[in-house]
Protein backbone atom coordinates (compact mmCIF):
# COMPACT_ATOMS: atom_id res chain seq x y z
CA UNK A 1 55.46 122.87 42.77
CA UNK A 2 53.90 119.93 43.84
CA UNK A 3 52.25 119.36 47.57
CA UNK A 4 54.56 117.39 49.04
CA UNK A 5 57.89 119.52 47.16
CA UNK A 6 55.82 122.11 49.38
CA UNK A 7 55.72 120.55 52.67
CA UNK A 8 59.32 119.53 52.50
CA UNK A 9 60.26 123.12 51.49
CA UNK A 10 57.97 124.85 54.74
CA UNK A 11 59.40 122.16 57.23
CA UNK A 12 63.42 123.32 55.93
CA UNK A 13 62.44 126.76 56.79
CA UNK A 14 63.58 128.30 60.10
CA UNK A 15 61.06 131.29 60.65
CA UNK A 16 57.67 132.98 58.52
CA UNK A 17 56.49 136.42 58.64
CA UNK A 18 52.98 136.08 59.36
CA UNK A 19 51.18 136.31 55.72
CA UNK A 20 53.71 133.48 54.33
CA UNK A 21 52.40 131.17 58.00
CA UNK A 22 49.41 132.31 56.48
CA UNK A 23 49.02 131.68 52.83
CA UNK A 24 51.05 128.64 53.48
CA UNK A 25 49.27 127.31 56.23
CA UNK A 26 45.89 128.53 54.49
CA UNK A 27 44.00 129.82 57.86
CA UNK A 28 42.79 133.32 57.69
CA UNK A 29 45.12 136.20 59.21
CA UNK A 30 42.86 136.46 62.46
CA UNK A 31 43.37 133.11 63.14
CA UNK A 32 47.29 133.06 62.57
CA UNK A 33 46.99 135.69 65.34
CA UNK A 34 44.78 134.14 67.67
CA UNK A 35 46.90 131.15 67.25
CA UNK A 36 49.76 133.43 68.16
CA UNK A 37 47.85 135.08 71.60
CA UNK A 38 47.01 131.22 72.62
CA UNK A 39 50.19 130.55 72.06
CA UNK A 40 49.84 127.55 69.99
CA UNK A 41 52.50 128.31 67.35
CA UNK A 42 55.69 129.49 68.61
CA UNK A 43 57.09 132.91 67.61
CA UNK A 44 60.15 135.62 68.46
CA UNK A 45 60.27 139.37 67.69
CA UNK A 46 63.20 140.43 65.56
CA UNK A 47 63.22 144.60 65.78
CA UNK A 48 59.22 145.11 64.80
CA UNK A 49 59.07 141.88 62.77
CA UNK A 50 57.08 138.98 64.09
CA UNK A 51 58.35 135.68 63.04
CA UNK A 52 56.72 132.17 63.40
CA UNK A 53 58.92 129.67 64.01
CA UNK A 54 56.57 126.75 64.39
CA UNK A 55 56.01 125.48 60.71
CA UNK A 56 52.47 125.56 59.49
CA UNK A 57 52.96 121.91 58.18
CA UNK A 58 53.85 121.03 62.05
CA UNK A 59 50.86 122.73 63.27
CA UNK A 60 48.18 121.53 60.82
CA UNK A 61 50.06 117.68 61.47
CA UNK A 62 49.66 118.22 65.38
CA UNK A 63 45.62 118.70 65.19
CA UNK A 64 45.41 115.04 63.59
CA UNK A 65 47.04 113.96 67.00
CA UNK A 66 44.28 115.58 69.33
């Protein structure tokens, strides 16, 4: 799949379990969840599942802004 297939594809998604945010975003697993506790991404609880619903292409796009 090419980059920006990829992009496209993680912006038309509604929610990630937290090692897709991961591997798609590319930061390290502690630093999903400290993005989590600083609440920088957004994310609900469904039963004991954590889902991000803050796409890692929208995160990684808002730290060119600051």
């Amino acid at each position: 799949m090419y980059h920006d297939e990829q992009l496209t594809t993680s912006r038309s998604k509604a929610g990630w379990r937290i090692p897709q945010w991961q591997n798609d975003s590319g930061l390290s697993r502690s630093t999903v969840y400290n993005l989590l506790t600083a609440k920088a991404i957004e994310s609900v609880k469904v039963g004991k599942c954590r889902i991000i619903t803050t796409s890692p292409a929208d995160y990684l796009a808002s730290l060119k802004q600051s």
